[in-house]
N, C-alpha and C. Protein backbone atom coordinates (compact mmCIF):
# COMPACT_ATOMS: atom_id res chain seq x y z
N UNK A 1 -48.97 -15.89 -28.48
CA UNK A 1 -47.99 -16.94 -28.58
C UNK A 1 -46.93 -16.49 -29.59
N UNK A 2 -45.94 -16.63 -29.10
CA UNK A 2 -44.53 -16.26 -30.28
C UNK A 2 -44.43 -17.32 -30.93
N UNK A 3 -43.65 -16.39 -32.55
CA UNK A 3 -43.77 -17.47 -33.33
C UNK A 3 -42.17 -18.55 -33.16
N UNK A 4 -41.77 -18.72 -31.98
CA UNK A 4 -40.59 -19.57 -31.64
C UNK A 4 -41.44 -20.95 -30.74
N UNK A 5 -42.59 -20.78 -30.31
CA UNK A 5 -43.15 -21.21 -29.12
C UNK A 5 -44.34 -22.24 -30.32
N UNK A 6 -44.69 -21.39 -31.42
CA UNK A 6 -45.58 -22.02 -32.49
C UNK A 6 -44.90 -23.38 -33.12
N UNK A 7 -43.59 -23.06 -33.33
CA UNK A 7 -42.88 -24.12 -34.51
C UNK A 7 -42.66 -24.86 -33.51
N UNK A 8 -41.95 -24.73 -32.07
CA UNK A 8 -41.93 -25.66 -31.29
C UNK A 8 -42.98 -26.81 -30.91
N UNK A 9 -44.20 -26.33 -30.70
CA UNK A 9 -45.51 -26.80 -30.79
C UNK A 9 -45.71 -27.80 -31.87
N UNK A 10 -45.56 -27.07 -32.78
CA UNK A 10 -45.54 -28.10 -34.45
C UNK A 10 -44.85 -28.81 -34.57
N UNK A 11 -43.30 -28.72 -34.47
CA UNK A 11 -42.51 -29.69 -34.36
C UNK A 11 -42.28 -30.75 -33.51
N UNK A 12 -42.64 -30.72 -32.15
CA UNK A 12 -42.49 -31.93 -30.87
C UNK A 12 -44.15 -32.62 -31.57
N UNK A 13 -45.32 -31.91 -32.08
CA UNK A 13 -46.48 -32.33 -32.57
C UNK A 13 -46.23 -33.36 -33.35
N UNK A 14 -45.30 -33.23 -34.58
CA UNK A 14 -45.43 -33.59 -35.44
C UNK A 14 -44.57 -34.61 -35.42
N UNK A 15 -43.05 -34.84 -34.39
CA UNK A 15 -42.18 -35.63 -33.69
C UNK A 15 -43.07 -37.03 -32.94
N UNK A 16 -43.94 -36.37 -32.25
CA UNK A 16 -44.71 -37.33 -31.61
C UNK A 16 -45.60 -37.93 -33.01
N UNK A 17 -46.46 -37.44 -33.73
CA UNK A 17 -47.28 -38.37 -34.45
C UNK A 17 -46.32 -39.17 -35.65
N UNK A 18 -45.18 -38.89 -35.62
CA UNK A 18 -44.52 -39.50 -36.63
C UNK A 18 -43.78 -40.97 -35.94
N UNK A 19 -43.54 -40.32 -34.76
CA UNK A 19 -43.27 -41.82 -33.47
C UNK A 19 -44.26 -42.99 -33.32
N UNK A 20 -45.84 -42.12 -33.14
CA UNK A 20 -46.79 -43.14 -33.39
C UNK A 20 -47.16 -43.74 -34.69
N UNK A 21 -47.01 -42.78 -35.42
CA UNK A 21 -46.86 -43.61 -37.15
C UNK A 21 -46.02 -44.75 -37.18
N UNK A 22 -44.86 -44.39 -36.99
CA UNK A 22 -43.36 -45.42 -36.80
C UNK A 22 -44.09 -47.07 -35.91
N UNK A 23 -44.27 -46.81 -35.01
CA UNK A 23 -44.56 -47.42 -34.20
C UNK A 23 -45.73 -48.73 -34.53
N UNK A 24 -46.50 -48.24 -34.79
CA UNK A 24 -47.68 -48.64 -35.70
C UNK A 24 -47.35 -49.64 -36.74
N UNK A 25 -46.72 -49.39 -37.75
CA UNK A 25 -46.26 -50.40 -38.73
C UNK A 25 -45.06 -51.37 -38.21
N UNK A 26 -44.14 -50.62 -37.45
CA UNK A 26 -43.71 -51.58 -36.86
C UNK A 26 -43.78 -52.90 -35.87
N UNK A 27 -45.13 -52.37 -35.66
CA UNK A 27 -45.98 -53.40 -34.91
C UNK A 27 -46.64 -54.30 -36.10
N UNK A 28 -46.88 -54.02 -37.02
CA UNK A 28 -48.09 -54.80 -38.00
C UNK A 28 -46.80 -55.64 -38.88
N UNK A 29 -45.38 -54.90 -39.12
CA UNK A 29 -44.34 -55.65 -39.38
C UNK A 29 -44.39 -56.79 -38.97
N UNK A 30 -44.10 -56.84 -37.51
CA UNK A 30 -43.53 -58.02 -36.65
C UNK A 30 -44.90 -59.22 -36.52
N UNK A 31 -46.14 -58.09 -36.25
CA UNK A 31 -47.41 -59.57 -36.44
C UNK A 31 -47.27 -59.82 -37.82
N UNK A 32 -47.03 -59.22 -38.81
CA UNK A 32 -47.26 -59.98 -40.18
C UNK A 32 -46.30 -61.31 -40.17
N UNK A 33 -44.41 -60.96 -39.56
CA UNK A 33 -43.68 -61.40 -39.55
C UNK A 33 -43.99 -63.29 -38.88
N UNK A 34 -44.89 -62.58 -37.50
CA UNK A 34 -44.71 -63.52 -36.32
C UNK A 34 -45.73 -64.86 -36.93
N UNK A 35 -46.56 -64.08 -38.19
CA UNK A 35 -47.77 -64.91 -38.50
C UNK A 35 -47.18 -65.65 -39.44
N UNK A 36 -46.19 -64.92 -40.11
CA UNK A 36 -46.01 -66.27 -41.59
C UNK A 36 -44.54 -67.55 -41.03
N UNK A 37 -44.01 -66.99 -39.57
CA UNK A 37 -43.77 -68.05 -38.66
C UNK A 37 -44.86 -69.02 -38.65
N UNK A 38 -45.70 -68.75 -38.53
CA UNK A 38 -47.14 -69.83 -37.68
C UNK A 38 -47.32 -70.04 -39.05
N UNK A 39 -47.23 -70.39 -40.50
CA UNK A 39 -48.08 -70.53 -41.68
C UNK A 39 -46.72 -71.32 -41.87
N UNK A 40 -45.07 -71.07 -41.37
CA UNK A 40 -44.31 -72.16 -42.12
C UNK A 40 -43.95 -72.69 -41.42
N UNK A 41 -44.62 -72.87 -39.68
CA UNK A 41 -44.11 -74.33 -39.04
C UNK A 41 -45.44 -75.03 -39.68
N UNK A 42 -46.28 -74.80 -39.88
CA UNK A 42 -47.78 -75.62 -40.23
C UNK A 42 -47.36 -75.83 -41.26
N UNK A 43 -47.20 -75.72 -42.25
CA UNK A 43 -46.47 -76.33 -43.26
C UNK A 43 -45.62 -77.15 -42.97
N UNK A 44 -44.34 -77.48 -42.46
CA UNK A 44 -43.48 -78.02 -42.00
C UNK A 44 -44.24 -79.57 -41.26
N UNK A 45 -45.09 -79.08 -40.00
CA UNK A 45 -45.48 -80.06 -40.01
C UNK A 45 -46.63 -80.76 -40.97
N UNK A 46 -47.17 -80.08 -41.64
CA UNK A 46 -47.58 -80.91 -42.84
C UNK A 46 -46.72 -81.76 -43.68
N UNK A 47 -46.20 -81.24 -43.93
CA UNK A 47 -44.41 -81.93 -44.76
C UNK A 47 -44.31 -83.44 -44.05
N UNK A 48 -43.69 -82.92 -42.52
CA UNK A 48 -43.01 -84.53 -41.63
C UNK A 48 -44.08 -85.40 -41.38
N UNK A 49 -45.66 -84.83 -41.66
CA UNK A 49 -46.91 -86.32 -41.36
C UNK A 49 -46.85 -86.70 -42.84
N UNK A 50 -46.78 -86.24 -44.08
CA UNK A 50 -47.05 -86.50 -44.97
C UNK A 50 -45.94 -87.38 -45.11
N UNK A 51 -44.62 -87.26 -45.09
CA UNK A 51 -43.83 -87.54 -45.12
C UNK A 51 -43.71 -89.35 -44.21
N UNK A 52 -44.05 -88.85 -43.05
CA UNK A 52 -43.88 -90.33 -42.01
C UNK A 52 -45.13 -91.09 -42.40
N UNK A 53 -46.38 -90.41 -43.25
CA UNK A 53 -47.15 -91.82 -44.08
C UNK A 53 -46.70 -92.24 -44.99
N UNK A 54 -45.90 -91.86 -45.88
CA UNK A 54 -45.35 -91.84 -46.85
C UNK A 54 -44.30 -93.39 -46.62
N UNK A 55 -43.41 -92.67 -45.18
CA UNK A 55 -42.70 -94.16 -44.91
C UNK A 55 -43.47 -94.89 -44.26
N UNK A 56 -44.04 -94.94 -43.21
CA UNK A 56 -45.40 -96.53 -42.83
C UNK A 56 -45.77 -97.27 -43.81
N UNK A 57 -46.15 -96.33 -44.74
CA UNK A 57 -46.51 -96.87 -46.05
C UNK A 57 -45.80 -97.95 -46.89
N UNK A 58 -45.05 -97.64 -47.03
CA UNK A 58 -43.70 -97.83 -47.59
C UNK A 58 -42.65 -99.41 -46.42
N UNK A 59 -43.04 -98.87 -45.24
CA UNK A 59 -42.59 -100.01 -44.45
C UNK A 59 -43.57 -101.61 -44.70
N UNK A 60 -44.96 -101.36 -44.74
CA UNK A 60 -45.99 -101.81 -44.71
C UNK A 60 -45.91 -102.50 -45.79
N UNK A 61 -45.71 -102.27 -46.88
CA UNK A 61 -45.47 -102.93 -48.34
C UNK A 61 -44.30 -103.62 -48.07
N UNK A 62 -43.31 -103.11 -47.52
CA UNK A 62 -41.61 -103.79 -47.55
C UNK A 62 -42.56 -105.27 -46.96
N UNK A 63 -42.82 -105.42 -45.79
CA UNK A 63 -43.35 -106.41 -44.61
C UNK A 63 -44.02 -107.26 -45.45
N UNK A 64 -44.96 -106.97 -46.32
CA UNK A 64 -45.83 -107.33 -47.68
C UNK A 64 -44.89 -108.32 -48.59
N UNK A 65 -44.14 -107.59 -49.26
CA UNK A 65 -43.41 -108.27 -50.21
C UNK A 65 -42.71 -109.47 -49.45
N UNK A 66 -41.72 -109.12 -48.20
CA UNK A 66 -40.86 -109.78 -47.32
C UNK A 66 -41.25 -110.83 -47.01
N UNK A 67 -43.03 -111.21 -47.01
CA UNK A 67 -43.92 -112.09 -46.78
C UNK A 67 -43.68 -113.34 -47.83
N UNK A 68 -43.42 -113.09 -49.21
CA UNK A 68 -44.31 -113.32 -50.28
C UNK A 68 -42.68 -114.17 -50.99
N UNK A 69 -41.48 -113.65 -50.16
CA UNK A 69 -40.26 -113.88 -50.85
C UNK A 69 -39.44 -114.65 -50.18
N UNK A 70 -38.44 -115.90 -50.70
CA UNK A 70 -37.66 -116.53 -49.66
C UNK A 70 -36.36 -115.70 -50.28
N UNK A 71 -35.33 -115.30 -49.13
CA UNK A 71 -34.27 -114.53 -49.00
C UNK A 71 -32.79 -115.43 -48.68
N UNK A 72 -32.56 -116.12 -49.88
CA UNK A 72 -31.35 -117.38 -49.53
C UNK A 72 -30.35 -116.21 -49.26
N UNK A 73 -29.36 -117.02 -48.61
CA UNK A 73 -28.03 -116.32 -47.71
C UNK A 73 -27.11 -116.14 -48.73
N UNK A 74 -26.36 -115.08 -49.38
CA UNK A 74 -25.57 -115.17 -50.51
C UNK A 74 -24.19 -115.33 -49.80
N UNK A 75 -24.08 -115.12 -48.64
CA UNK A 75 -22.69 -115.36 -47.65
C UNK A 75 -22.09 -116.81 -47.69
N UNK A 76 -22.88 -117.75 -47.60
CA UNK A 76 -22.41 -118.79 -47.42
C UNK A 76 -22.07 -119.41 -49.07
N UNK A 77 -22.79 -119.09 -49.91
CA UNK A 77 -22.21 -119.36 -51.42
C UNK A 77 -20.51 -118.71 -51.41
N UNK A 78 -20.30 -117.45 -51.02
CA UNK A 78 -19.06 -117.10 -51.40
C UNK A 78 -18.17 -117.56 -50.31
N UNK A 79 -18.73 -118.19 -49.66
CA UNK A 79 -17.38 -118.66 -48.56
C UNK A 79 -16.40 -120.37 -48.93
N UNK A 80 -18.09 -120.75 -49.96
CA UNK A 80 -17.19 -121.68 -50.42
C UNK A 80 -16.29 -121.70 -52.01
N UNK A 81 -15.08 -121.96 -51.88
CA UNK A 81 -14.49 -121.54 -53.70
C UNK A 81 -15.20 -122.14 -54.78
N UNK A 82 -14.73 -121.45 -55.90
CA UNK A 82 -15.56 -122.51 -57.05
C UNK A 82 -14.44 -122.93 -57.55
N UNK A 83 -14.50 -124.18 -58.21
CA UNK A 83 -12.99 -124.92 -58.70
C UNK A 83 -13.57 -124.63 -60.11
N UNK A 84 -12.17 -124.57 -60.94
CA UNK A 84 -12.47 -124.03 -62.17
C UNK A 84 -12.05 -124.93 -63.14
N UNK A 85 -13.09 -125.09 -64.28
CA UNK A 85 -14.09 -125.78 -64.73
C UNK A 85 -13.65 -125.84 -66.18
N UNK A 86 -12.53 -125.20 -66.27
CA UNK A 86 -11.86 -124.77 -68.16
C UNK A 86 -10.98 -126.21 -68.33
N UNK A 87 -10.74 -125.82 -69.80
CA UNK A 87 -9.52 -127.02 -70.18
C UNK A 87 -8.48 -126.98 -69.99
N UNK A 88 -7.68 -125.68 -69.27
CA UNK A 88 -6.17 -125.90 -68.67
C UNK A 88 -6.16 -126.11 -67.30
N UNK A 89 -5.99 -127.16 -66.85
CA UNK A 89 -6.10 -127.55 -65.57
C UNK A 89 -4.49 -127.36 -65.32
């Protein structure tokens, strides 16, 4: 074997295992990538349930109090004037 036919050998050798090297992490890249997708929608939706008990909660008490309180109309006080009440008439 000539030594032109040797380096060729070595080199397309070493072309190819450096492709599958490449290749390889770039694969474990994208699952690492694709996985901490899947770890921050799960989070996320942890967030919006925690979150929407948070308001039920929160509605549930409003309904509570709303129960417990009479809510006079402050509209109809300001529609009528107040006549004023000082010593310079």
């Amino acid at each position: 074997m000539s030594q032109a036919s040797k380096l060729t050998l070595a080199g397309t050798s070493l072309l190819a295992l450096g492709t599958v090297v490449f290749v390889h992490f770039q694969q474990q890249f994208e699952k690492d990538a694709m996985h901490q997708g899947v770890v921050r929608d799960m989070e996320q939706q942890r967030v919006k349930k925690e979150r929407q008990l948070d308001f039920d909660m929160q509605r549930e008490l409003e309904a509570e109090y709303r129960k417990g309180q009479t809510v006079k109309d402050s509209v109809a006080d300001l529609e009528q004037p107040k006549r004023f009440q000082g010593r310079y008439h």
